[in-house]
Each structure stands twice: as C-alpha cells, then as structure tokens.
C-alpha atoms as a PDB file:
ATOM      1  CA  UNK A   1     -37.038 -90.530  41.480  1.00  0.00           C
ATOM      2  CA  UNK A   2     -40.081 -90.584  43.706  1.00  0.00           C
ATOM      3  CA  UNK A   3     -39.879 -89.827  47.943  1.00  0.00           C
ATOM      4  CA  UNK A   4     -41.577 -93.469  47.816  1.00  0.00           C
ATOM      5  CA  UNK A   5     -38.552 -95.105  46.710  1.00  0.00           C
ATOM      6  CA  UNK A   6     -36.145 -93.974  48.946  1.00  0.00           C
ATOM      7  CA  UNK A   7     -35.589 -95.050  51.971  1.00  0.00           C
ATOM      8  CA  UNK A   8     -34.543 -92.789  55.786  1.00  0.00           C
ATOM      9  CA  UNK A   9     -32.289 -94.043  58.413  1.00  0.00           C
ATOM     10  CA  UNK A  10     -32.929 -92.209  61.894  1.00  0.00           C
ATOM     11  CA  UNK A  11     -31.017 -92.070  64.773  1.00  0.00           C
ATOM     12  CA  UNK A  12     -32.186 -90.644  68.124  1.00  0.00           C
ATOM     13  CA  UNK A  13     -30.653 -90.270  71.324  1.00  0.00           C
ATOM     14  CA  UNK A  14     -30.685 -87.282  74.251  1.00  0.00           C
ATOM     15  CA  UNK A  15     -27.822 -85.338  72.976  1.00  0.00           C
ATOM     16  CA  UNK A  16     -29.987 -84.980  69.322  1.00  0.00           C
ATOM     17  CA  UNK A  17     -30.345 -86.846  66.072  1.00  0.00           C
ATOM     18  CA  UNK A  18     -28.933 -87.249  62.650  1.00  0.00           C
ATOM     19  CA  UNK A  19     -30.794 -89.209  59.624  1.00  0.00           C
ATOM     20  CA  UNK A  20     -29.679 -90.427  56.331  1.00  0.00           C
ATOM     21  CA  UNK A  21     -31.770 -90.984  53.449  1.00  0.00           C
ATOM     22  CA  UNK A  22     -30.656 -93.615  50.507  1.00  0.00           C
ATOM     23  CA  UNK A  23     -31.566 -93.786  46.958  1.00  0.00           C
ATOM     24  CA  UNK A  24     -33.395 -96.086  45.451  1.00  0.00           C
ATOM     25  CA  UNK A  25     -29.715 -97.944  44.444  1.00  0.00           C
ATOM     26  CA  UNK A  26     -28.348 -97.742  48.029  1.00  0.00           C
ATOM     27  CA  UNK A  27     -26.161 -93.989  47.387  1.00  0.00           C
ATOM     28  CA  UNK A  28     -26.622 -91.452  50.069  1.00  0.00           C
ATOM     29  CA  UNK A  29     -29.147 -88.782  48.864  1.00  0.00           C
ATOM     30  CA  UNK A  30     -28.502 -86.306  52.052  1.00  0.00           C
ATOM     31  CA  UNK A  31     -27.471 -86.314  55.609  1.00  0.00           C
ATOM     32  CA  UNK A  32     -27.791 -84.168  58.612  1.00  0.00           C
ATOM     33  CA  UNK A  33     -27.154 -84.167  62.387  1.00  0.00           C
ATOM     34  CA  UNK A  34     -28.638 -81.982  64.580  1.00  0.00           C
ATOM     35  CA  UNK A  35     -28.818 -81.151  68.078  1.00  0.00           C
ATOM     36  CA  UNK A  36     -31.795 -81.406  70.124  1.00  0.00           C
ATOM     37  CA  UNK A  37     -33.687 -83.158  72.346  1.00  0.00           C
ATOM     38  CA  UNK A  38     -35.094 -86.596  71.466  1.00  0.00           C
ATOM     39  CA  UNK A  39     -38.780 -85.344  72.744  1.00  0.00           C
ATOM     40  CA  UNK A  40     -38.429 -82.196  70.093  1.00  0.00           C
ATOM     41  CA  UNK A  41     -36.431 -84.146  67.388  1.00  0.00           C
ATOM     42  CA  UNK A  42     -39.737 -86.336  66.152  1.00  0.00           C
ATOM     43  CA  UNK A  43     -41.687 -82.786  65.348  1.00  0.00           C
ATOM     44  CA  UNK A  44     -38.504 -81.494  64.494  1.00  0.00           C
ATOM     45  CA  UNK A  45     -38.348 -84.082  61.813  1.00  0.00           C
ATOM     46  CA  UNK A  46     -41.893 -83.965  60.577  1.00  0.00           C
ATOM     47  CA  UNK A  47     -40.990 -82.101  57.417  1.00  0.00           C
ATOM     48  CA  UNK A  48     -38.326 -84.745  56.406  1.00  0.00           C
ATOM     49  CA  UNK A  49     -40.891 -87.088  56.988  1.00  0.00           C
ATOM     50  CA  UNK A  50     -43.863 -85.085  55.040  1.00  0.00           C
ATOM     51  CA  UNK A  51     -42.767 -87.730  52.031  1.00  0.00           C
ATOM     52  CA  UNK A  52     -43.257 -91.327  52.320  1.00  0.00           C
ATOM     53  CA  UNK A  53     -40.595 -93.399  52.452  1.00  0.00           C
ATOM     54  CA  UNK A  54     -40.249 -97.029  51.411  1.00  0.00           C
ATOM     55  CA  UNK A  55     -38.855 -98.049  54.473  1.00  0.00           C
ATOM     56  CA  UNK A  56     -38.072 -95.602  57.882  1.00  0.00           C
ATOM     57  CA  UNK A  57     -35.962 -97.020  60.528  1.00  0.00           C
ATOM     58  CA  UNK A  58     -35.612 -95.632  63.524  1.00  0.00           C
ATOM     59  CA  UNK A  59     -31.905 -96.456  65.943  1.00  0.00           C
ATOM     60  CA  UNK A  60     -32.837 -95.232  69.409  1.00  0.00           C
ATOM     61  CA  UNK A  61     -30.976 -95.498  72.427  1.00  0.00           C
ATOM     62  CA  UNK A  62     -32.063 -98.073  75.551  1.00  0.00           C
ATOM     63  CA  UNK A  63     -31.442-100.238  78.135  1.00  0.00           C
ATOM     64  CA  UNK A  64     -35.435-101.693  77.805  1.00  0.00           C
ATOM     65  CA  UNK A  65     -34.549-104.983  76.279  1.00  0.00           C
ATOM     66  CA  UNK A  66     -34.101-108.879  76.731  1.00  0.00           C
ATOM     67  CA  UNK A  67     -33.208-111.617  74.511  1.00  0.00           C
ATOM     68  CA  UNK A  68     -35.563-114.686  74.747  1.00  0.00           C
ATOM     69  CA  UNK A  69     -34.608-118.223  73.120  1.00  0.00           C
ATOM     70  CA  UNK A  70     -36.772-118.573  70.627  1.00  0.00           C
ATOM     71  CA  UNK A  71     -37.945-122.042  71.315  1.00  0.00           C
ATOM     72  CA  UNK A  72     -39.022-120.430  74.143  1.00  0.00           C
ATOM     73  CA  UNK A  73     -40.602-117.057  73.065  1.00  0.00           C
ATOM     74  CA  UNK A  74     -44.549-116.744  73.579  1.00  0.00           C
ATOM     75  CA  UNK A  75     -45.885-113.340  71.773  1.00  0.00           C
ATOM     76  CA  UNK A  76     -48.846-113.009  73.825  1.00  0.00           C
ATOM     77  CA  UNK A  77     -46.085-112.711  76.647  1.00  0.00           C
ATOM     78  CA  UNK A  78     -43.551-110.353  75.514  1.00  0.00           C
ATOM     79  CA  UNK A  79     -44.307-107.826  78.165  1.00  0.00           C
ATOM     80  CA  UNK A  80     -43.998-110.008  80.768  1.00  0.00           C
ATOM     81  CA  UNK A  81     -40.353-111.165  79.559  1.00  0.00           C
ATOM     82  CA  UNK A  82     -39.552-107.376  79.862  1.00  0.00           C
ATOM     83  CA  UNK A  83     -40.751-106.891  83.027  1.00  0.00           C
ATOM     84  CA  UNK A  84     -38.941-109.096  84.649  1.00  0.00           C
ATOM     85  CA  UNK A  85     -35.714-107.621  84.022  1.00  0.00           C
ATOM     86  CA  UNK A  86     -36.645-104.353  83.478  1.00  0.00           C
ATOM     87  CA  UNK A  87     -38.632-101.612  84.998  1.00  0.00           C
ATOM     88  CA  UNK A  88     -41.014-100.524  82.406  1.00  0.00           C
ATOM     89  CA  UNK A  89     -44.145 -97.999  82.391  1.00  0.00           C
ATOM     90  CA  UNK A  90     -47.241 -98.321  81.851  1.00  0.00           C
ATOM     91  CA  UNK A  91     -47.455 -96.651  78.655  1.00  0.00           C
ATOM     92  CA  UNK A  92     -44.206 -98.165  77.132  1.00  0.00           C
ATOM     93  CA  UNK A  93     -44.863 -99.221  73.917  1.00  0.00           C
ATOM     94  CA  UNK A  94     -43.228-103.408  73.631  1.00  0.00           C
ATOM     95  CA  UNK A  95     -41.856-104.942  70.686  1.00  0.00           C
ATOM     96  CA  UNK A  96     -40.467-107.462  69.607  1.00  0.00           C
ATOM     97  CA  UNK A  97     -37.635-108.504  66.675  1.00  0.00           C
ATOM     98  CA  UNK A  98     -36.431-112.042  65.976  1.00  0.00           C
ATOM     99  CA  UNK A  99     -33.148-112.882  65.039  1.00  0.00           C
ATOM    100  CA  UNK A 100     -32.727-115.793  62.952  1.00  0.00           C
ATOM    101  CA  UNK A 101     -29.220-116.197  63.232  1.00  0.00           C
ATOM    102  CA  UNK A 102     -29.312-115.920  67.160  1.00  0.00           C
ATOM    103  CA  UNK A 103     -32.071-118.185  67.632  1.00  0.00           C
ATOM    104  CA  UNK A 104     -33.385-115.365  69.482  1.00  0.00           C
ATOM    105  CA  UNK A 105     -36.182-112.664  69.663  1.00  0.00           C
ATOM    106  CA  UNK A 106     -35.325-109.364  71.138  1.00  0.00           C
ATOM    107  CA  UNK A 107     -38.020-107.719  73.094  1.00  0.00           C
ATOM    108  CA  UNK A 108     -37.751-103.897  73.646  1.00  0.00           C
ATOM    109  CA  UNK A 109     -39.712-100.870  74.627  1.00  0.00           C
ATOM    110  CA  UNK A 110     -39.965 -97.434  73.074  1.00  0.00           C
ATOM    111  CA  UNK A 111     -41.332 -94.805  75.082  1.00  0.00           C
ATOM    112  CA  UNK A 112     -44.501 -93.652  74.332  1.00  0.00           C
ATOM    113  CA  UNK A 113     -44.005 -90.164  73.217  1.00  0.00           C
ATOM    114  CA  UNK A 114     -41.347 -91.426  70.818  1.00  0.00           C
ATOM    115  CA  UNK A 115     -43.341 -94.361  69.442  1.00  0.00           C
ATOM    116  CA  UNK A 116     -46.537 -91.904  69.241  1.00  0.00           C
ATOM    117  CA  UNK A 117     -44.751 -89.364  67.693  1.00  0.00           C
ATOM    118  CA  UNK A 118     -43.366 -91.318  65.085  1.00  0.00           C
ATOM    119  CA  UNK A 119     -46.011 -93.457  63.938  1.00  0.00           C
ATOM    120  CA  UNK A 120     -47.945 -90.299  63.792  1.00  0.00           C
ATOM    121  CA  UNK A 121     -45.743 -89.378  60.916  1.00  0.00           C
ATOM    122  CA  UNK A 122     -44.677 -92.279  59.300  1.00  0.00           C
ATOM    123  CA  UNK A 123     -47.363 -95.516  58.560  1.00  0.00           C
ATOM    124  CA  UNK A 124     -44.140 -97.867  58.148  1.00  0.00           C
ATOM    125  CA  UNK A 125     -41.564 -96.969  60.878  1.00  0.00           C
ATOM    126  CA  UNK A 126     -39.999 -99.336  62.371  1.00  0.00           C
ATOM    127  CA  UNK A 127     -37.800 -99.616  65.770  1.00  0.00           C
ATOM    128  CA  UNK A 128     -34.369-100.409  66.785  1.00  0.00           C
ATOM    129  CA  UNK A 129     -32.230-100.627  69.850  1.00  0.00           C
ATOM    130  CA  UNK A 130     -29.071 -99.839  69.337  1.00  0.00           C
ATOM    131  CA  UNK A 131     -28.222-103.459  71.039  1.00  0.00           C
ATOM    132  CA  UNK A 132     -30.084-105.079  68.246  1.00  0.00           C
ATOM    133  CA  UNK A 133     -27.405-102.890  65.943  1.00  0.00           C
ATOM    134  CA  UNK A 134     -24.397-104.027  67.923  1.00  0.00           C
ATOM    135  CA  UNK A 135     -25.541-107.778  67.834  1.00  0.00           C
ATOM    136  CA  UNK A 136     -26.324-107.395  64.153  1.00  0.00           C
ATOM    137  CA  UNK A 137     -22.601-105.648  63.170  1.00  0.00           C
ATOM    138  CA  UNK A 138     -20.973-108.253  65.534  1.00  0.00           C
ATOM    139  CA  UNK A 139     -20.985-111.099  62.957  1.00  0.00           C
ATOM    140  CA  UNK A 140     -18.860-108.568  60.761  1.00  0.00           C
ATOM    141  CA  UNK A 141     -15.581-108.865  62.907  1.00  0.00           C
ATOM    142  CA  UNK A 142     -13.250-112.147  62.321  1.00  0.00           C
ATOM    143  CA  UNK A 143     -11.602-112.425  65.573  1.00  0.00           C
ATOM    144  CA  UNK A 144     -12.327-115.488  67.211  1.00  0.00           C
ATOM    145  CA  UNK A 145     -12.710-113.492  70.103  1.00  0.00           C
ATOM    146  CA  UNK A 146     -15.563-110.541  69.607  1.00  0.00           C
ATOM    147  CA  UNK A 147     -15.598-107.454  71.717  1.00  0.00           C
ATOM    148  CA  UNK A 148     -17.690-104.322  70.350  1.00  0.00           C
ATOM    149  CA  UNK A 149     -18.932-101.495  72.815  1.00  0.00           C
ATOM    150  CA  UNK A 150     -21.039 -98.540  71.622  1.00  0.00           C
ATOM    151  CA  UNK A 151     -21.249 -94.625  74.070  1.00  0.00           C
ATOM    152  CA  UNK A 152     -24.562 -93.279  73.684  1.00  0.00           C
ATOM    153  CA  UNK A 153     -26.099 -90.852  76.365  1.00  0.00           C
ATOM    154  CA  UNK A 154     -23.997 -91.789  79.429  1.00  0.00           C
ATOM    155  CA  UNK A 155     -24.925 -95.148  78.840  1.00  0.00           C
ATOM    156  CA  UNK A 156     -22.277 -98.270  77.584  1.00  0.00           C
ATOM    157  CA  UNK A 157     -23.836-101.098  75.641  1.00  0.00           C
ATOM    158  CA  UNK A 158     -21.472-104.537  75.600  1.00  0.00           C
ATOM    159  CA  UNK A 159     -21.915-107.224  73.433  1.00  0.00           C
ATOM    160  CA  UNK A 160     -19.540-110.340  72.661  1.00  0.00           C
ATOM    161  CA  UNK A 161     -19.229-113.546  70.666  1.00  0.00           C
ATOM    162  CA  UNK A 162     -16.892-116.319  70.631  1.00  0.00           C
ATOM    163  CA  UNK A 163     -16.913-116.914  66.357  1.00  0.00           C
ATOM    164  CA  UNK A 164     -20.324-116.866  65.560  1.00  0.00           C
ATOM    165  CA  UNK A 165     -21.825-117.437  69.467  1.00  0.00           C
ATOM    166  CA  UNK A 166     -23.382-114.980  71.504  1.00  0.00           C
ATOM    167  CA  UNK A 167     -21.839-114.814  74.907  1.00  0.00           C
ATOM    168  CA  UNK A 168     -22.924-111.825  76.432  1.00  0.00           C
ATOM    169  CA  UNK A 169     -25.607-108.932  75.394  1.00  0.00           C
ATOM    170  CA  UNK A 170     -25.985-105.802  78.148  1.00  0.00           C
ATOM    171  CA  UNK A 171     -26.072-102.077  78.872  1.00  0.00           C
ATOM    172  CA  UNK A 172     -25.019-100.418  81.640  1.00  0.00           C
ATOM    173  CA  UNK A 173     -25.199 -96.480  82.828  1.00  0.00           C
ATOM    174  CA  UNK A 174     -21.492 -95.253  82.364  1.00  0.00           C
ATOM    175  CA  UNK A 175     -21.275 -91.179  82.579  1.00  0.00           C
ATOM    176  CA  UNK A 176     -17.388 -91.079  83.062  1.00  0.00           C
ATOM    177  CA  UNK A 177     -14.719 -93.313  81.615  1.00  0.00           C
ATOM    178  CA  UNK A 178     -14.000 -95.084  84.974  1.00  0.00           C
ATOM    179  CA  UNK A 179     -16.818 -96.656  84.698  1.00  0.00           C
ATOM    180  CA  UNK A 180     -17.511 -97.274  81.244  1.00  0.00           C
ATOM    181  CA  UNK A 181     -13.516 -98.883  81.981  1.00  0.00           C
ATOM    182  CA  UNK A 182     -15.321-100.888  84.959  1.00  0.00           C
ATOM    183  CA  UNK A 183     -18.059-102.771  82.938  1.00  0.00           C
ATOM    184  CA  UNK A 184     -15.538-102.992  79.804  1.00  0.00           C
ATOM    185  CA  UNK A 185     -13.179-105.077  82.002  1.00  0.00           C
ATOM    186  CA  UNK A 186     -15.876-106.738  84.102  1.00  0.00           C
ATOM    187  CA  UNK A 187     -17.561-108.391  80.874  1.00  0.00           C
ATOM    188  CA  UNK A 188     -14.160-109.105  79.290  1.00  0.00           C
ATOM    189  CA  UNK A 189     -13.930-111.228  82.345  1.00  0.00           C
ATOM    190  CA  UNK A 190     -16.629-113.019  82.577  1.00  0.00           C
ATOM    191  CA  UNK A 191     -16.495-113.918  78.909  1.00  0.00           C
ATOM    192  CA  UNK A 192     -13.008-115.043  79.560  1.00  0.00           C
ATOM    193  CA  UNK A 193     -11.231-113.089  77.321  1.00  0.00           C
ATOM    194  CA  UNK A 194      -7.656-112.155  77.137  1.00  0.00           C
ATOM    195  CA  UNK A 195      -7.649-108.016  76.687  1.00  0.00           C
ATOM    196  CA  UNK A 196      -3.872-108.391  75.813  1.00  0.00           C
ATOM    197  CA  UNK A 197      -5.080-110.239  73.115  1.00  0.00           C
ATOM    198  CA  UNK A 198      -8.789-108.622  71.992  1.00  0.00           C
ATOM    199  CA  UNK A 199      -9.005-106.293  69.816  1.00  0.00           C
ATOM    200  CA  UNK A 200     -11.776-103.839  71.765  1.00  0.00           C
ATOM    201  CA  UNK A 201     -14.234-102.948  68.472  1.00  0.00           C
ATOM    202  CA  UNK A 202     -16.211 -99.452  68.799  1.00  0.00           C
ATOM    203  CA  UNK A 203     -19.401 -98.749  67.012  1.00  0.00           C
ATOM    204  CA  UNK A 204     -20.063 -94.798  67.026  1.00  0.00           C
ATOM    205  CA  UNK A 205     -17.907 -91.771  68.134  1.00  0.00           C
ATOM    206  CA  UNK A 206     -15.324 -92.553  70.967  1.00  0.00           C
ATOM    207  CA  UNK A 207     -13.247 -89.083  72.135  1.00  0.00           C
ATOM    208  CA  UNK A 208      -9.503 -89.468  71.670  1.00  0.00           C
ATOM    209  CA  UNK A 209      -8.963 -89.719  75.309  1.00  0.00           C
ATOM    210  CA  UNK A 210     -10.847 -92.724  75.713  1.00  0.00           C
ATOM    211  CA  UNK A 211      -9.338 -94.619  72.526  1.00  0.00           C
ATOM    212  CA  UNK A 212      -5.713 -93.722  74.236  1.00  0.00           C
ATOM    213  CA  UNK A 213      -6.996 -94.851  77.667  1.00  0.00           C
ATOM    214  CA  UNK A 214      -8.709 -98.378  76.404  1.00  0.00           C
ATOM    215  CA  UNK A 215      -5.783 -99.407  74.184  1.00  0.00           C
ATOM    216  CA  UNK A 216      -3.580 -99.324  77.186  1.00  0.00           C
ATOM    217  CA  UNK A 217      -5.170-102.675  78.229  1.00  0.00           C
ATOM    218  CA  UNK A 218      -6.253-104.236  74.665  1.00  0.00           C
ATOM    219  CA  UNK A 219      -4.735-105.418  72.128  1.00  0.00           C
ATOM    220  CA  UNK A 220      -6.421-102.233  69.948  1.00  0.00           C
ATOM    221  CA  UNK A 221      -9.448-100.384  69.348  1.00  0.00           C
ATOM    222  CA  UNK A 222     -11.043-100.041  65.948  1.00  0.00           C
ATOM    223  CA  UNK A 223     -13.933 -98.516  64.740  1.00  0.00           C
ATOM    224  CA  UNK A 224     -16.896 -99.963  62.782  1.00  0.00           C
ATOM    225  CA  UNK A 225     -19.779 -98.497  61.088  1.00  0.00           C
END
C-alpha cells in the first residue's frame, strides 16, 4: 500500500501532539503522542509528513472562531466576522468551514507559524478547531438535552444542543477546576438545563479528580471519542 493512500490525523496543542495515520480501509496503521511544543511539533513532524498523504487533518486548539448563519455569510468578509469578536493579528491566517447541518459556516484563525509550517509540508492540509470537532461529535449523543465539554491547554470549550439544535458554541480560559466548574454551570444555565438531569459528555482526557468533582452536580459524565 502506497503513503498516497493513507490518510494522517494530527492533533496539536501547547502541552505537545499525537497523530494517527489510517489505512486505506479505515484500520489504524500507527500512532504516537509526543510531548513538545506546538511551535517545534510541525518540524518535529516533517519526517512523518515526508510521504504524501491522501488527506492530512490537522485538530488544533483555539478560541479564534465564530459561527455565522449561513444565509448570512459573505466570503469576501470572513475576517471581518472574526474581528469583531475576537482579537486577531495581523498575520493570522482566516478560514472558513461550512456546516451543512448547522446552517452555519465557522470562521477560524490559525496562527501563522502553524499554518506556514504546515502547508510547507503538506500541499493538502487542512484545519480544524477543536470547536468544529465538538459541534461535529455533538449530533452523536441521544439525550434530548446535549452537554459535551472538551480541556485543552487551560482552556474549556462548551457546546450544547437541544435534539438536533445548536444552543450554545464557546470557549473560555479555565486553568483550575473552579473555573472550568464556573463556565460549566454558567452555560448549563443559560441553556436551561437541569444538571440533575444532564448527563455532562467529555471529549478528550479529564483527570479523575475532575470526573469525581463534576458528577457531584450531573446526572454523569461520559466520555466520547
């Protein structure tokens, strides 16, 4: 089987990164995690990536992103939907993903050393928030009510759904579990949900501690990949 067939999975955050690369039937071919930082992982990775992959996605971790209705979305003026709730620089690379079943389009930055570095190495990479994950996996869960939270690099990223509606999308700096608890609680609010009743869904690693601490107020917390 050819490199050109299979396809790499990336993810990259401050504490390191970890990739996966699939078959061409969808079986796991290797995987490794490392520990680094983001700015080192992309020449770090530049022998994986010697090959040419099919497809190369790239999971990075952000709080550069909006969601625009997409009767409303203008391309020419993606930036500008950015900048209004986000502070972006200069050299910030801005994308943009639709989503279909959202009637959405997600607009995003990547910063420009990871972006450059990247593209450098791969001609068909392609970029994803980890928000655009969470949103994506959400439609998975069958409770009504549709809580999933993701811990990346001090950082807490929220979304919920009532069945298959969006309610809420956000991500919010969270270094310690009071105040990861704090936005947890304060979007369960204004979503109206019953914790006593919600099953709190986690995508990623969660430390025991914080499982034991959250399921005090939910109904439980489960894990989804």
């Amino acid at each position: 089987m050819s490199a050109s067939q299979n396809r790499i999975t990336i993810q990259l955050d401050l504490s390191g990164y970890s990739f996966t690369i699939y078959g061409k039937n969808g079986k796991v071919v290797s995987r490794e995690s490392h520990m680094c930082p983001a700015d080192l992982s992309v020449t770090e990775l530049a022998p994986v990536l010697k090959n040419q992959f099919s497809a190369v996605s790239v999971y990075y971790t952000t709080w550069k992103y909006t969601l625009v209705p997409m009767s409303l979305f203008n391309r020419n003026s993606a930036a500008s939907y950015l900048a209004a709730v986000r502070d972006i620089q200069p050299d910030d690379q801005v994308l943009s993903l639709d989503m279909p079943s959202r009637k959405a389009v997600m607009v995003y930055a990547v910063p420009a050393n990871l972006y450059g570095g990247m593209t450098s190495l791969c001609r068909n990479v392609r970029f994803y928030p980890i928000s655009y994950v969470l949103i994506d996996r959400i439609s998975c869960i069958q409770d009504n009510n549709r809580l999933l939270v993701s811990f990346t690099d001090g950082m807490l990223h929220i979304v919920a759904a009532e069945r298959d509606r969006l309610l809420f999308a956000n991500s919010f700096p969270a270094s310690d579990l009071a105040t990861a608890e704090y936005f947890v609680f304060s979007v369960t609010k204004e979503v109206m949900f019953n914790p006593e009743h919600t099953v709190l869904h986690v995508f990623g690693k969660l430390d025991e501690d914080r499982v034991a601490e959250l399921g005090r107020y939910f109904s439980s917390v489960r894990f989804i990949s």
